[in-house]
N, C-alpha and C. Protein backbone atom coordinates (compact mmCIF):
# COMPACT_ATOMS: atom_id res chain seq x y z
N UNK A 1 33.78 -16.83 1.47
CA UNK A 1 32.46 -16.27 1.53
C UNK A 1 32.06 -15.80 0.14
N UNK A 2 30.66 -15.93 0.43
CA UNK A 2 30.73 -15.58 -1.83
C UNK A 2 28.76 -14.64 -1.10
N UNK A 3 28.63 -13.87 -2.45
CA UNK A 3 27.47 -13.38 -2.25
C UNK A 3 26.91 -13.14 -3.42
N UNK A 4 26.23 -12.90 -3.84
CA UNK A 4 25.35 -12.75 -5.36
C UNK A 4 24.10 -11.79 -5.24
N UNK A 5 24.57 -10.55 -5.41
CA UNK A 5 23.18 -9.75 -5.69
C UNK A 5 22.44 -9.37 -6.82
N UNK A 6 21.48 -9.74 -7.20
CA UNK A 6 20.55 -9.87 -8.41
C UNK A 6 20.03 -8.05 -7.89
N UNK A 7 20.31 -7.38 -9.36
CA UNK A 7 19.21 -6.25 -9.44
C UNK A 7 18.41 -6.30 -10.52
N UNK A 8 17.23 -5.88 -10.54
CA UNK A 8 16.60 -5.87 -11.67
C UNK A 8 15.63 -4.37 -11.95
N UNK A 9 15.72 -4.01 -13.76
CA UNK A 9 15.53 -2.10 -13.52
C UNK A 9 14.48 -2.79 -14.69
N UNK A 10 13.92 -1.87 -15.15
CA UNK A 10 12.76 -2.01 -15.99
C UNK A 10 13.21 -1.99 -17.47
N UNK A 11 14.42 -1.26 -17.67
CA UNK A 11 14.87 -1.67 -19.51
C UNK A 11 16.13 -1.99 -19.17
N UNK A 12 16.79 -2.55 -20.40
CA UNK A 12 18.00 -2.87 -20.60
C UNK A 12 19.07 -1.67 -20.54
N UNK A 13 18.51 -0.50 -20.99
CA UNK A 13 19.40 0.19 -21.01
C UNK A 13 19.54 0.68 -19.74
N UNK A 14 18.54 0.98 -18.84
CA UNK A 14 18.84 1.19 -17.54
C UNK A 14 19.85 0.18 -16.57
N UNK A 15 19.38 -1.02 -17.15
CA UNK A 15 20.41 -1.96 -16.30
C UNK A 15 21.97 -2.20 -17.12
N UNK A 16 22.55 -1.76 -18.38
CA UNK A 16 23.72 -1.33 -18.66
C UNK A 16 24.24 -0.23 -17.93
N UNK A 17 23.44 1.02 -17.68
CA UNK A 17 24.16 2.32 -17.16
C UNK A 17 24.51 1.95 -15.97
N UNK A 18 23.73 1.44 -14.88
CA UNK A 18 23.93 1.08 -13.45
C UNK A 18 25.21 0.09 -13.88
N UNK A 19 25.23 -1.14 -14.50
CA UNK A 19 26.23 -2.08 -14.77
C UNK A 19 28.33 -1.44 -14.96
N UNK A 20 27.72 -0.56 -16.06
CA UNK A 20 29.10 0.50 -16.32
C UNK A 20 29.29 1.08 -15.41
N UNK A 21 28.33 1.97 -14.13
CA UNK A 21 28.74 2.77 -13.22
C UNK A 21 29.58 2.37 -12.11
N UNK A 22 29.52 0.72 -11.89
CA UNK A 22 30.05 0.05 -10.63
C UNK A 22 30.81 -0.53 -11.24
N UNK A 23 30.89 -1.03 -12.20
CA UNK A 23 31.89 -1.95 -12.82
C UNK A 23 33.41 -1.74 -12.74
N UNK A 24 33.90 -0.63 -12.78
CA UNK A 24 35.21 -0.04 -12.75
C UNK A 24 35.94 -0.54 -11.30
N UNK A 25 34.90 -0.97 -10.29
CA UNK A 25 35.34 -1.07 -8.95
C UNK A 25 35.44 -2.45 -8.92
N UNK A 26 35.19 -3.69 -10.01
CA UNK A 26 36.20 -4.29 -10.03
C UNK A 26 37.79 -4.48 -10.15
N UNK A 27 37.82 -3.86 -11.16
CA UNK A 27 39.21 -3.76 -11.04
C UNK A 27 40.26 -3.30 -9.87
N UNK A 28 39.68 -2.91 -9.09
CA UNK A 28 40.13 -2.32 -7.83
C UNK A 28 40.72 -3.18 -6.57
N UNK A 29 39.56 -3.97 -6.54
CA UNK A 29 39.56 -5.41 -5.62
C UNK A 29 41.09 -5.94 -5.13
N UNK A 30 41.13 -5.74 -3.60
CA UNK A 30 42.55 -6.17 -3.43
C UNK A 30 42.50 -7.45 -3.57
N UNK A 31 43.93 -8.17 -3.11
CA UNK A 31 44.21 -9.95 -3.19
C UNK A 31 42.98 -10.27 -2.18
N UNK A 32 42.47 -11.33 -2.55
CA UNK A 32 41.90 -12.32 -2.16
C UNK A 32 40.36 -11.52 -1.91
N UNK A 33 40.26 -10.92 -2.85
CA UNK A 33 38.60 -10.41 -2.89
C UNK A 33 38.40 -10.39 -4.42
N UNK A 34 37.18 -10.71 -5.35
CA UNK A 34 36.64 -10.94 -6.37
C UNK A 34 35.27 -10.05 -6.42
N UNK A 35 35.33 -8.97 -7.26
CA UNK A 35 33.64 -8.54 -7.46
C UNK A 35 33.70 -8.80 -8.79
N UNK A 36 32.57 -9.29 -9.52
CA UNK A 36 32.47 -9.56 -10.56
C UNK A 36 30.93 -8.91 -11.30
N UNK A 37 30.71 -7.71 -11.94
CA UNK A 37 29.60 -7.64 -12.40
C UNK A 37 29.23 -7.68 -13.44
N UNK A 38 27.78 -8.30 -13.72
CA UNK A 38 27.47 -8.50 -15.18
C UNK A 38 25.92 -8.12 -15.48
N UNK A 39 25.79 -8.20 -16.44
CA UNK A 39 24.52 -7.44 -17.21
C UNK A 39 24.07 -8.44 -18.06
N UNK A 40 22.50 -9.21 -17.98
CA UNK A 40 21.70 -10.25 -18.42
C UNK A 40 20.43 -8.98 -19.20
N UNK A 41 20.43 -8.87 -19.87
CA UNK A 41 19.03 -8.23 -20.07
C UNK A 41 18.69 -6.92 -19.45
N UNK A 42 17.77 -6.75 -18.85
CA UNK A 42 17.31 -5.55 -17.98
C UNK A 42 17.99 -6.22 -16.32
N UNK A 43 18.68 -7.39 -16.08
CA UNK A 43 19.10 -7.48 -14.94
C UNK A 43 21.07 -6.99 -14.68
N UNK A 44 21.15 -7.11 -13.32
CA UNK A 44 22.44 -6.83 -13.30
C UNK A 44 22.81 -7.71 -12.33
N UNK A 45 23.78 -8.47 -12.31
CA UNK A 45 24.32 -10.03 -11.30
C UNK A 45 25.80 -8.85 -10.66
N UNK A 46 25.69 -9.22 -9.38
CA UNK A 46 27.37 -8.73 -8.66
C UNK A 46 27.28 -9.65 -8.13
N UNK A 47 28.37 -10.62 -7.98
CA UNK A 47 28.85 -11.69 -7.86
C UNK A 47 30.19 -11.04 -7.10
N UNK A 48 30.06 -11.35 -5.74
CA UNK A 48 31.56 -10.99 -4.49
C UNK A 48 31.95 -12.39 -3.96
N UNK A 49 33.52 -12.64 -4.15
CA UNK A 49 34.25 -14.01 -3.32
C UNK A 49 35.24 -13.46 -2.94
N UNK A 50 35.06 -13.67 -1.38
CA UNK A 50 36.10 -13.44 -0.41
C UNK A 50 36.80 -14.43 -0.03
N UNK A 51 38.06 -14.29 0.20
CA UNK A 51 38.81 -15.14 0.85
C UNK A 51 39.47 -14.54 2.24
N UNK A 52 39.22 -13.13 2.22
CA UNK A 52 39.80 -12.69 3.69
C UNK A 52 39.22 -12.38 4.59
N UNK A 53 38.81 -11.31 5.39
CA UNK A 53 38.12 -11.24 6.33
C UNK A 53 36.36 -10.91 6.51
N UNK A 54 35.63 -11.40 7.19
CA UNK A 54 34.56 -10.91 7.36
C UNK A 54 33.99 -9.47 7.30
N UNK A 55 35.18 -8.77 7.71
CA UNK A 55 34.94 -7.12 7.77
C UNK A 55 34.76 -6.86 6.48
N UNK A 56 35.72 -7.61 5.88
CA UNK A 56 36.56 -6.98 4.17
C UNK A 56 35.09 -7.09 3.29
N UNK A 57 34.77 -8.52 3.61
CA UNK A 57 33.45 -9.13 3.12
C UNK A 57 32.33 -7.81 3.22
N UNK A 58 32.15 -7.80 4.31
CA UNK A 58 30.68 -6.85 4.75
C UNK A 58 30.74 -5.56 3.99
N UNK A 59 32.12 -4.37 4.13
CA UNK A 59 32.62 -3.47 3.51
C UNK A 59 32.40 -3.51 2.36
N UNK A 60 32.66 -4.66 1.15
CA UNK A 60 32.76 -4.67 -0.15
C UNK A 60 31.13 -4.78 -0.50
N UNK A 61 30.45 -5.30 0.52
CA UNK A 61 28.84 -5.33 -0.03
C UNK A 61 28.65 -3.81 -0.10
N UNK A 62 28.47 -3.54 1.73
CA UNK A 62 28.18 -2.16 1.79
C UNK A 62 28.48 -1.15 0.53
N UNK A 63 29.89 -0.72 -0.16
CA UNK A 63 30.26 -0.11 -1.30
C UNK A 63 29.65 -0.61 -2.35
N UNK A 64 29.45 -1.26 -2.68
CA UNK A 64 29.04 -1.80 -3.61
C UNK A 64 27.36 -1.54 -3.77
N UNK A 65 27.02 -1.80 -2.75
CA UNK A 65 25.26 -1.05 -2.80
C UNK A 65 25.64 0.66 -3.09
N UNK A 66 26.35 0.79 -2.27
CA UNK A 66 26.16 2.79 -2.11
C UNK A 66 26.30 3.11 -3.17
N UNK A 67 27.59 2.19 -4.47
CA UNK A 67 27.80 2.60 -5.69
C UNK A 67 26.37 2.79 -6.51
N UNK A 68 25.85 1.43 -6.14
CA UNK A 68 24.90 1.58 -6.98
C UNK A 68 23.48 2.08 -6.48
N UNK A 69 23.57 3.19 -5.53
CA UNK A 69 22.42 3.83 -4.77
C UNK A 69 22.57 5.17 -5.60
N UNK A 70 23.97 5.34 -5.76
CA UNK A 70 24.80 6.43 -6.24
C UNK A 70 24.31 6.43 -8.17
N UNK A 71 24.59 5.44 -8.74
CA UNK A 71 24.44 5.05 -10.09
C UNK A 71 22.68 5.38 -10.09
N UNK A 72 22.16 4.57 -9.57
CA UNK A 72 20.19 4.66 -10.06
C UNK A 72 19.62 6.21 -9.47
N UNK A 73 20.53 7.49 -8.46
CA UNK A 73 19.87 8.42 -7.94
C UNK A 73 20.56 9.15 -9.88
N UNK A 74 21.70 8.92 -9.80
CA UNK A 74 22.05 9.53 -11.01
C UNK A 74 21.35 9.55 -12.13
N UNK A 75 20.98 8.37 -12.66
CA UNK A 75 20.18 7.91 -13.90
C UNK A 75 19.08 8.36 -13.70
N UNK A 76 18.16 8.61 -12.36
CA UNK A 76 16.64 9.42 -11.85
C UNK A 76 16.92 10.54 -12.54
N UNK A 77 17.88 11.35 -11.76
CA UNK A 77 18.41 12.52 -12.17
C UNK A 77 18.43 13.07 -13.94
N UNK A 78 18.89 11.99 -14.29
CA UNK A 78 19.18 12.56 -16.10
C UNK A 78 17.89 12.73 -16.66
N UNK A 79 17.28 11.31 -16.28
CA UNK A 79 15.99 11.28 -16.42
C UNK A 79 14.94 12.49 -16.76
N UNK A 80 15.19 13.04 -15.33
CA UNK A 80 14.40 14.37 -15.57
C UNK A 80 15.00 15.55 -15.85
């Protein structure tokens, strides 16, 4: 199973901070799961390949949004 979520923030630097904030949770990824995130410009690509279960699959999206619900309330936050 593979998934690809495109975000897109209005500057570059906004879409680095969100990029660094989730990024660490690659490295985390048990066997046979892949998150991969990257930073194009003002966009941010998460790129997920599963090889195990559907649950595992759904779970790793789910976290993976909250991270970064978690990352853009933060960056609001500094903001002001």
């Amino acid at each position: 199973m593979e998934a690809k979520i495109v975000l897109k923030y209005k500057t570059p630097i906004e879409a680095k901070a969100i990029a660094n904030a989730v990024s660490p949770d690659n490295l985390k990824a048990p066997q046979g799961l892949n998150v991969e995130t990257t930073r194009r410009g003002s966009t941010v690509v998460n790129q997920i390949h599963c090889k195990t279960k559907l649950q595992t699959f759904a779970a790793t999206i789910d976290d993976l949004l909250s991270a970064v619900s978690v990352a853009e309330r933060a960056l609001s936050a500094a903001k002001t």
